[in-house]
N, C-alpha and C. Protein backbone atom coordinates (compact mmCIF):
# COMPACT_ATOMS: atom_id res chain seq x y z
N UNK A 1 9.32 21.05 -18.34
CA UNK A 1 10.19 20.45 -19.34
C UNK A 1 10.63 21.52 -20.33
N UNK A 2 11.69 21.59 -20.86
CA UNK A 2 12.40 22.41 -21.92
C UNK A 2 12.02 22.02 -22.88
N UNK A 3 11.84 23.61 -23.94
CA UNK A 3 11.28 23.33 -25.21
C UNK A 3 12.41 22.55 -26.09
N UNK A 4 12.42 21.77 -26.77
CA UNK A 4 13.31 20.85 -27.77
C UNK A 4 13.57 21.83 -29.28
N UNK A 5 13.97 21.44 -29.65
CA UNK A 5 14.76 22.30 -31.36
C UNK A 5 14.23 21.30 -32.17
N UNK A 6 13.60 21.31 -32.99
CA UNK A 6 13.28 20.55 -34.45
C UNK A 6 14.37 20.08 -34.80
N UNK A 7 15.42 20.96 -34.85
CA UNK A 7 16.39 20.22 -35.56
C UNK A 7 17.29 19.27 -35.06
N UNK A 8 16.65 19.12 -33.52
CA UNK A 8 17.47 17.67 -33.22
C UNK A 8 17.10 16.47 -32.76
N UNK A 9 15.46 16.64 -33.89
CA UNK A 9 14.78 15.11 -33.94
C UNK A 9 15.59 14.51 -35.02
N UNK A 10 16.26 13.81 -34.92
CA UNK A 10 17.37 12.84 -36.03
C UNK A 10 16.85 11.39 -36.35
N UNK A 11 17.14 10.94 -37.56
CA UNK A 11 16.94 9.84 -37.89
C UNK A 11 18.62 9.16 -38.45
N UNK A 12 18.43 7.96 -37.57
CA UNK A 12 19.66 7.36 -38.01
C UNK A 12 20.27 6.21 -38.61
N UNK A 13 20.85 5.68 -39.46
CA UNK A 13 20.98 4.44 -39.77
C UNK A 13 22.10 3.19 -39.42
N UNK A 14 22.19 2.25 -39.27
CA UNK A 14 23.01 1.67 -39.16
C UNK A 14 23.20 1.48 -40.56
N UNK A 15 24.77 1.51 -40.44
CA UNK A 15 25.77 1.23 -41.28
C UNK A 15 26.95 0.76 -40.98
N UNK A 16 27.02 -0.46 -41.47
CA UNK A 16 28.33 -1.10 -40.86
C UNK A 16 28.50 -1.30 -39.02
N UNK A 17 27.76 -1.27 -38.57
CA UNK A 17 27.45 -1.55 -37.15
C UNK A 17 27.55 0.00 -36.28
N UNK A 18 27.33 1.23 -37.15
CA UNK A 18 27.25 2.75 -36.90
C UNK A 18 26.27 2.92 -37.10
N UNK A 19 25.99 3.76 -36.07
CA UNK A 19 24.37 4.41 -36.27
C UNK A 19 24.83 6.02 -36.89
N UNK A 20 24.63 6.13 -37.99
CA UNK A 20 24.99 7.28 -39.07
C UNK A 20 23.71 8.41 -39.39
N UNK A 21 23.82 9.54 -38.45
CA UNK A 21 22.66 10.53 -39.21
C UNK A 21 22.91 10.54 -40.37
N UNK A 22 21.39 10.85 -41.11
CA UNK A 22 21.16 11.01 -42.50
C UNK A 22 20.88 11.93 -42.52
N UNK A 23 22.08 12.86 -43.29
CA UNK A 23 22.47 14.33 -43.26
C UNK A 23 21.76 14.93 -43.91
N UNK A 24 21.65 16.01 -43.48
CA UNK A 24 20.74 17.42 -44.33
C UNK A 24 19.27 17.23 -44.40
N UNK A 25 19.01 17.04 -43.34
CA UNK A 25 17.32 16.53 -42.63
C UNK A 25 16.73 17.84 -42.38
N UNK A 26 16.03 18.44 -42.70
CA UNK A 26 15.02 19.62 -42.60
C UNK A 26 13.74 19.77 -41.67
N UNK A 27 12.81 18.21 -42.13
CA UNK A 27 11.73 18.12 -41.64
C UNK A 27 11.74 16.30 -41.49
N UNK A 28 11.89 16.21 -40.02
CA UNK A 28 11.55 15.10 -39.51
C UNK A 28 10.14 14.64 -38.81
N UNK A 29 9.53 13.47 -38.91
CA UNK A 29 8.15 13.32 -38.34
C UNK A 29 8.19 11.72 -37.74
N UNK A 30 7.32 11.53 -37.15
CA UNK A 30 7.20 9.97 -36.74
C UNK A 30 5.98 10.01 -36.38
N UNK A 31 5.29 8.44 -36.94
CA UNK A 31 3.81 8.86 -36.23
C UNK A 31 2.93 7.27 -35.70
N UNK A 32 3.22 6.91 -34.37
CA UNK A 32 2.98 5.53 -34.05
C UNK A 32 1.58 5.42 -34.17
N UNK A 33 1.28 4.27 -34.30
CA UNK A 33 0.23 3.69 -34.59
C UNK A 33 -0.32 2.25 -34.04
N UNK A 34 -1.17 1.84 -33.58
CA UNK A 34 -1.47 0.42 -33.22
C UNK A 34 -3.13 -0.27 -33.94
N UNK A 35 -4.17 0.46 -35.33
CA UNK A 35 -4.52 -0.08 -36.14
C UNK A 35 -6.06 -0.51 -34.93
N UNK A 36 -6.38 0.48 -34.22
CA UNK A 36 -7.81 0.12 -33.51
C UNK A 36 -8.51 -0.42 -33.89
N UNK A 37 -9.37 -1.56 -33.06
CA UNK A 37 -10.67 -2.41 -33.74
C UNK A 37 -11.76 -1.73 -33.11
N UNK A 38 -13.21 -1.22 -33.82
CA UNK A 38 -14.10 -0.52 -33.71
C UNK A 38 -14.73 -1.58 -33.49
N UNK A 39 -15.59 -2.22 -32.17
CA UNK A 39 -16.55 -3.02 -31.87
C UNK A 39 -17.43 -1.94 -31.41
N UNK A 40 -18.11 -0.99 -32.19
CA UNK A 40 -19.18 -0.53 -31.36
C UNK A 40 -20.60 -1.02 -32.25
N UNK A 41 -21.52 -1.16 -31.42
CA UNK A 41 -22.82 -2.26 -31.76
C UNK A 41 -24.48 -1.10 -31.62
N UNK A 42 -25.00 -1.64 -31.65
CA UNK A 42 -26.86 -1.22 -30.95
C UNK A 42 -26.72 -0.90 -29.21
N UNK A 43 -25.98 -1.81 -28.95
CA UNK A 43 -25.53 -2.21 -27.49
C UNK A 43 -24.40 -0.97 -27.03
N UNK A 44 -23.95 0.01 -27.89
CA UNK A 44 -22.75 1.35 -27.26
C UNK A 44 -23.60 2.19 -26.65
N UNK A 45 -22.94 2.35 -25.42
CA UNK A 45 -23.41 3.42 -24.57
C UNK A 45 -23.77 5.06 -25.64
N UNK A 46 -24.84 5.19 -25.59
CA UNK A 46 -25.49 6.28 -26.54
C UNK A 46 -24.94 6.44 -27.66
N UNK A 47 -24.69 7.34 -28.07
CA UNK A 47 -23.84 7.80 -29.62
C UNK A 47 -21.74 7.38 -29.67
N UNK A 48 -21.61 6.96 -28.78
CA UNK A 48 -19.84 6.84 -28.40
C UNK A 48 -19.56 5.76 -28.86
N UNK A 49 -17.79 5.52 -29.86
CA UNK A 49 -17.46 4.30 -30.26
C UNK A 49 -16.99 3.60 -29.15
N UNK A 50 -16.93 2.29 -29.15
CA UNK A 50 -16.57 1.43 -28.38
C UNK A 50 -15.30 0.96 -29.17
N UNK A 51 -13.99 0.82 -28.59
CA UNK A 51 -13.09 0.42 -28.56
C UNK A 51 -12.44 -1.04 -28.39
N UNK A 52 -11.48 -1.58 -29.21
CA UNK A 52 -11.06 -2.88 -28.67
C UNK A 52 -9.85 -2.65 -28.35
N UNK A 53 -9.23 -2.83 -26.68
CA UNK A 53 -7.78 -2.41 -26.76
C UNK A 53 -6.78 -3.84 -26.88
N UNK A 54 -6.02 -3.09 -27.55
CA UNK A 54 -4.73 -4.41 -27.86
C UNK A 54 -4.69 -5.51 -28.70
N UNK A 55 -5.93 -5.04 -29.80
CA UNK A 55 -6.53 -5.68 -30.91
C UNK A 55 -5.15 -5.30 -32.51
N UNK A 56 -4.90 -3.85 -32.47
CA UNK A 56 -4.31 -3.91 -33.33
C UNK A 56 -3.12 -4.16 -33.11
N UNK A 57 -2.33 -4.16 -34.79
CA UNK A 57 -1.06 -3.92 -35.13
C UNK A 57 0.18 -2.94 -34.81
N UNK A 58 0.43 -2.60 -33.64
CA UNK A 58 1.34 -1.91 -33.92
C UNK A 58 2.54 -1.46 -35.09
N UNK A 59 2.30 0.05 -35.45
CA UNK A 59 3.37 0.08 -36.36
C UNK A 59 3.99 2.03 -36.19
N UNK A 60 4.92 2.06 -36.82
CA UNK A 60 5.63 3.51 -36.35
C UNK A 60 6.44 3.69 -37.84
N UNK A 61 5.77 4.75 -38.60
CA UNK A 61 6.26 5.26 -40.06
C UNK A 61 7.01 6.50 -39.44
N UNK A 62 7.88 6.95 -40.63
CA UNK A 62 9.14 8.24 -40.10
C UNK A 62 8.92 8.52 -41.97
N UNK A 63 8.99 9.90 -41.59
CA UNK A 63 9.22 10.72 -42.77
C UNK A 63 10.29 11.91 -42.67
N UNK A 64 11.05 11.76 -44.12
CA UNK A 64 12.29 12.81 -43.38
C UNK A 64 12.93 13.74 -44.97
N UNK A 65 12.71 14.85 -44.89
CA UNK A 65 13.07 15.90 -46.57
C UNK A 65 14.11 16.67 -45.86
N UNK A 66 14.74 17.28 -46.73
CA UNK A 66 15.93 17.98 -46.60
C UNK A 66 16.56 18.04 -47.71
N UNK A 67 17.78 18.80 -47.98
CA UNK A 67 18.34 18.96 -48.53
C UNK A 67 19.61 18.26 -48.84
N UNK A 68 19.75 17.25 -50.42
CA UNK A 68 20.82 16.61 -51.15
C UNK A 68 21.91 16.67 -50.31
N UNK A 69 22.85 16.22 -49.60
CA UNK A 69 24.25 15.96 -49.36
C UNK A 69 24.96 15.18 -49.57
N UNK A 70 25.00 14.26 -50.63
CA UNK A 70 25.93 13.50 -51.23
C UNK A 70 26.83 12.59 -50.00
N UNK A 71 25.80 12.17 -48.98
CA UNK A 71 26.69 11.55 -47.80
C UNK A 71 26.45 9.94 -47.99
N UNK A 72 26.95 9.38 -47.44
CA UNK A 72 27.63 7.78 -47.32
C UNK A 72 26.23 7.31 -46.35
N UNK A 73 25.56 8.01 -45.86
CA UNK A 73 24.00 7.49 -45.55
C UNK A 73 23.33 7.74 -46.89
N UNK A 74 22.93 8.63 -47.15
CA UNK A 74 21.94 8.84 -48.37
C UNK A 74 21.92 7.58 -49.24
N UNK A 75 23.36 7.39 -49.60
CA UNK A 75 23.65 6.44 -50.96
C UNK A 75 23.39 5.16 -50.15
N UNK A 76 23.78 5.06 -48.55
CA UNK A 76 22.94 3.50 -48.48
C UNK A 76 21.72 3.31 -48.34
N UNK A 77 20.99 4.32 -48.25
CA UNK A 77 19.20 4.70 -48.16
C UNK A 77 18.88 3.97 -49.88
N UNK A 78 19.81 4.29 -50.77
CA UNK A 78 19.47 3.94 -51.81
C UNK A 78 19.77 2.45 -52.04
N UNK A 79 20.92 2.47 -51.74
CA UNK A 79 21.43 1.05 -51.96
C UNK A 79 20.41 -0.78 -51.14
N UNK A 80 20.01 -0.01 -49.84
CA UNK A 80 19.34 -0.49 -48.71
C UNK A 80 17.75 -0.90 -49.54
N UNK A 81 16.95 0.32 -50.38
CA UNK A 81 16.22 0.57 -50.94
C UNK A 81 16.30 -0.54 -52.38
N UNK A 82 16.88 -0.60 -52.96
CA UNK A 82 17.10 -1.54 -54.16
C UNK A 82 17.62 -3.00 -53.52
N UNK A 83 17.88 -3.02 -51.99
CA UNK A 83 17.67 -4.53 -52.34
C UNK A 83 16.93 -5.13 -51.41
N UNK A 84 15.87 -4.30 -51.21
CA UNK A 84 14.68 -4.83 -50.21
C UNK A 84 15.38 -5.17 -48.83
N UNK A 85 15.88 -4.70 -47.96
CA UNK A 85 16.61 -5.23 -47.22
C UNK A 85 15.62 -3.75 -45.97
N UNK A 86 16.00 -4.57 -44.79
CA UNK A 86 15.26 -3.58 -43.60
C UNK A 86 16.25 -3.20 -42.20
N UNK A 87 17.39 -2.35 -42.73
CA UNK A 87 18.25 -2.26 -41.94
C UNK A 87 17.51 -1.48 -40.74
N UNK A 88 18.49 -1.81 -39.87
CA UNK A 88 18.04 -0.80 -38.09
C UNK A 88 18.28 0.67 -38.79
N UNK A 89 17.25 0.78 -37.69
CA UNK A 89 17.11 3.02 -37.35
C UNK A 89 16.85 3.41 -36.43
N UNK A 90 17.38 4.44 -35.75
CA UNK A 90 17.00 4.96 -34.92
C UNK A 90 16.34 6.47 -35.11
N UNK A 91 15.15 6.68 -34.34
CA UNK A 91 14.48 7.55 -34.47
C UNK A 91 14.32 8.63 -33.02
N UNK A 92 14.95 9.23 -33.17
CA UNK A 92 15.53 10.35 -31.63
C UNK A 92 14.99 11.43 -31.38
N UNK A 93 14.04 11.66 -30.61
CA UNK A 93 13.48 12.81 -29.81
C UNK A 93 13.49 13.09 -29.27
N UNK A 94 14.61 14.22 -29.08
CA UNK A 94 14.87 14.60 -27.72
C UNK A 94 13.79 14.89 -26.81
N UNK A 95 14.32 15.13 -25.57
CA UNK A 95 13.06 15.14 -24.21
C UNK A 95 11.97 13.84 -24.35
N UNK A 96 11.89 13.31 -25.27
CA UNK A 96 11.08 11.67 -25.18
C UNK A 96 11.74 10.43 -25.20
N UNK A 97 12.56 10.43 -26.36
CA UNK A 97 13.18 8.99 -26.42
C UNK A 97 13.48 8.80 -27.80
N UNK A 98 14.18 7.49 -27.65
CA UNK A 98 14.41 6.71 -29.13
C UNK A 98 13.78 5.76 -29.69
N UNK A 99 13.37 5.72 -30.67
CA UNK A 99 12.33 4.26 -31.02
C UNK A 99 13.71 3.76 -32.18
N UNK A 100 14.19 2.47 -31.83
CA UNK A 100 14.91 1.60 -32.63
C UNK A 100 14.32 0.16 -33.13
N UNK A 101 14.96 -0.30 -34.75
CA UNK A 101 14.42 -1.56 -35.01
C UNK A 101 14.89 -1.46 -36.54
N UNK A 102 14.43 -2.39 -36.98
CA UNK A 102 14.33 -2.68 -38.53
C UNK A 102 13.21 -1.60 -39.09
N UNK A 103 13.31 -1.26 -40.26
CA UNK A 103 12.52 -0.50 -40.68
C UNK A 103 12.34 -0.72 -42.63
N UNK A 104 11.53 -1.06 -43.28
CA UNK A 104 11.60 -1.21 -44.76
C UNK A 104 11.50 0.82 -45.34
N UNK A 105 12.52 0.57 -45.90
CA UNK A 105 12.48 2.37 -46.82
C UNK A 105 11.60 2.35 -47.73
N UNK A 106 10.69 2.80 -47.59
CA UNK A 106 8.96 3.18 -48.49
C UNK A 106 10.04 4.39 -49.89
N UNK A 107 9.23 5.21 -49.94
CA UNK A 107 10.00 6.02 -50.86
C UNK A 107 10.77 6.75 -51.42
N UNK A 108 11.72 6.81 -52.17
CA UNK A 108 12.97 7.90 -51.81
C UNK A 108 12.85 8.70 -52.69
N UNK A 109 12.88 10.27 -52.96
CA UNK A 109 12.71 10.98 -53.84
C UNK A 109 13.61 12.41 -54.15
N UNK A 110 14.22 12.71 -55.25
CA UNK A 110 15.14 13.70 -55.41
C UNK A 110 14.39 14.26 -56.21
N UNK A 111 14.46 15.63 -55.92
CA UNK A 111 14.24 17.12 -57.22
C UNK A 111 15.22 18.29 -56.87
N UNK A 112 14.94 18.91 -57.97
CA UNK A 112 15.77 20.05 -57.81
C UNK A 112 15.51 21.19 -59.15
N UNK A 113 15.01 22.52 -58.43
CA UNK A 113 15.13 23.35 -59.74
C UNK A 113 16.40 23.63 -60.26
N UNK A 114 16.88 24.08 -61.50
CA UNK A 114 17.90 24.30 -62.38
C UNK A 114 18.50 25.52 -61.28
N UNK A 115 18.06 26.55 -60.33
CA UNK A 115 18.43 27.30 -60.23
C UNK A 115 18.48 26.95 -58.18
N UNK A 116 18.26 26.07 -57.99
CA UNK A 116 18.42 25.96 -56.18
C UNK A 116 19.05 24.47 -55.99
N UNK A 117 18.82 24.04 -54.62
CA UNK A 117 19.29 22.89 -54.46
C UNK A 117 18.61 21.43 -54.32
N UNK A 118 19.46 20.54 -54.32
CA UNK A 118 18.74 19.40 -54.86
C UNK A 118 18.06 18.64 -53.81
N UNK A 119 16.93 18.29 -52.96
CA UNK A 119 16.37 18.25 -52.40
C UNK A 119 16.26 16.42 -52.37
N UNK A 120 15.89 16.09 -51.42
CA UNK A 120 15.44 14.44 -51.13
C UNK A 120 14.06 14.33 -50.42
N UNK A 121 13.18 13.63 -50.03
CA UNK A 121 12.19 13.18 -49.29
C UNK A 121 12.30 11.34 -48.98
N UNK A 122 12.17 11.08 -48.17
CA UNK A 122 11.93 9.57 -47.86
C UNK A 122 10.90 9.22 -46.68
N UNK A 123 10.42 8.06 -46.72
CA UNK A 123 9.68 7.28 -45.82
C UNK A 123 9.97 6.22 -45.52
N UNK A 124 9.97 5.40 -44.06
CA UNK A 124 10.37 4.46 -43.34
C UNK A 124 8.93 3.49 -42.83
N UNK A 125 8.69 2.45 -42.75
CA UNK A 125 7.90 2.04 -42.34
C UNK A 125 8.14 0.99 -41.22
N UNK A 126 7.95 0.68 -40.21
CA UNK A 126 8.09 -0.17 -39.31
C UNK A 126 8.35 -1.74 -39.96
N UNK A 127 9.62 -2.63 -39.71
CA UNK A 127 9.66 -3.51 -40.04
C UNK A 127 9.64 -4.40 -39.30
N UNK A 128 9.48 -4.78 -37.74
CA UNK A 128 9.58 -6.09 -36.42
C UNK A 128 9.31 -4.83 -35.69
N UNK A 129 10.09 -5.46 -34.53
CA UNK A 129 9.47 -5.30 -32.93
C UNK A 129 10.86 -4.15 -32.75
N UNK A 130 10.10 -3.51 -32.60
CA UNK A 130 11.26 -2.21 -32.05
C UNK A 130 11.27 -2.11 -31.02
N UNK A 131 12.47 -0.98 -29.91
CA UNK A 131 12.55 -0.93 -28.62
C UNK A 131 11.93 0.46 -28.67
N UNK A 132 11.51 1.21 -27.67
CA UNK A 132 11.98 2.60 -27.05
C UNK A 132 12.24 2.58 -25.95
N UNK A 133 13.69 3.69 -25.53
CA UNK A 133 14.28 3.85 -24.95
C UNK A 133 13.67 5.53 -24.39
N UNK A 134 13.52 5.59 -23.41
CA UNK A 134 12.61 6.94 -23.07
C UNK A 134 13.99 8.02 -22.50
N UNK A 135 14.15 9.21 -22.93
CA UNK A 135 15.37 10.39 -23.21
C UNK A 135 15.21 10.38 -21.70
């Protein structure tokens, strides 16, 4: 398999029935999860946890910083963000796939020194039943 580029794990939003990268993405991450139940007892084979499979929650958070671009995604990240609302995203890795769905926007954050550029950070948290689509 071919090595992939960082920079073209993308996160995307729908907008207006467009799936719109959210520009000036630096550092993208995703990290699934399904919330394991630890049944291990007196009764576990020697010192090893015992596992419950298909006990938990599935869920899939995205974290994404980069650099300010004043784009027509950003401002609905904000807008999306103030009114509790859990629009679709798509989350794209190349050579693996896409994980799509609703997603609630956890935190959005701008800084910037007086003398560089103005920077963003955000987080996504799984909101329903998403698809993946394997690349």
């Amino acid at each position: 398999m071919a090595k992939q580029k960082g920079r073209d794990v993308l996160v995307k939003m729908d907008i207006a029935g467009t799936f719109t990268t959210i520009a000036g993405g630096r550092q993208t991450s995703g990290k699934l999860s399904d919330g394991n139940t630890d049944v291990s007892s007196n009764d576990s084979p020697g010192r090893w946890r015992e596992m419950l499979a298909g006990t938990g929650v599935l869920s899939h958070a995205i974290s994404l910083a980069g650099v300010f671009a004043d784009s027509a995604a950003e401002a609905a990240l904000v807008t999306n963000k103030l009114a509790a609302a859990t629009p679709d995203f798509q989350f794209i890795v190349p050579g693996l796939g896409t994980f799509e769905g609703p997603y609630v926007i956890g935190e959005i954050e701008h800084a910037g020194n007086y003398d560089g550029e103005v920077t963003y950070s955000v987080s996504f948290e799984s909101a329903g039943e998403l698809t993946f689509t394997a690349a």
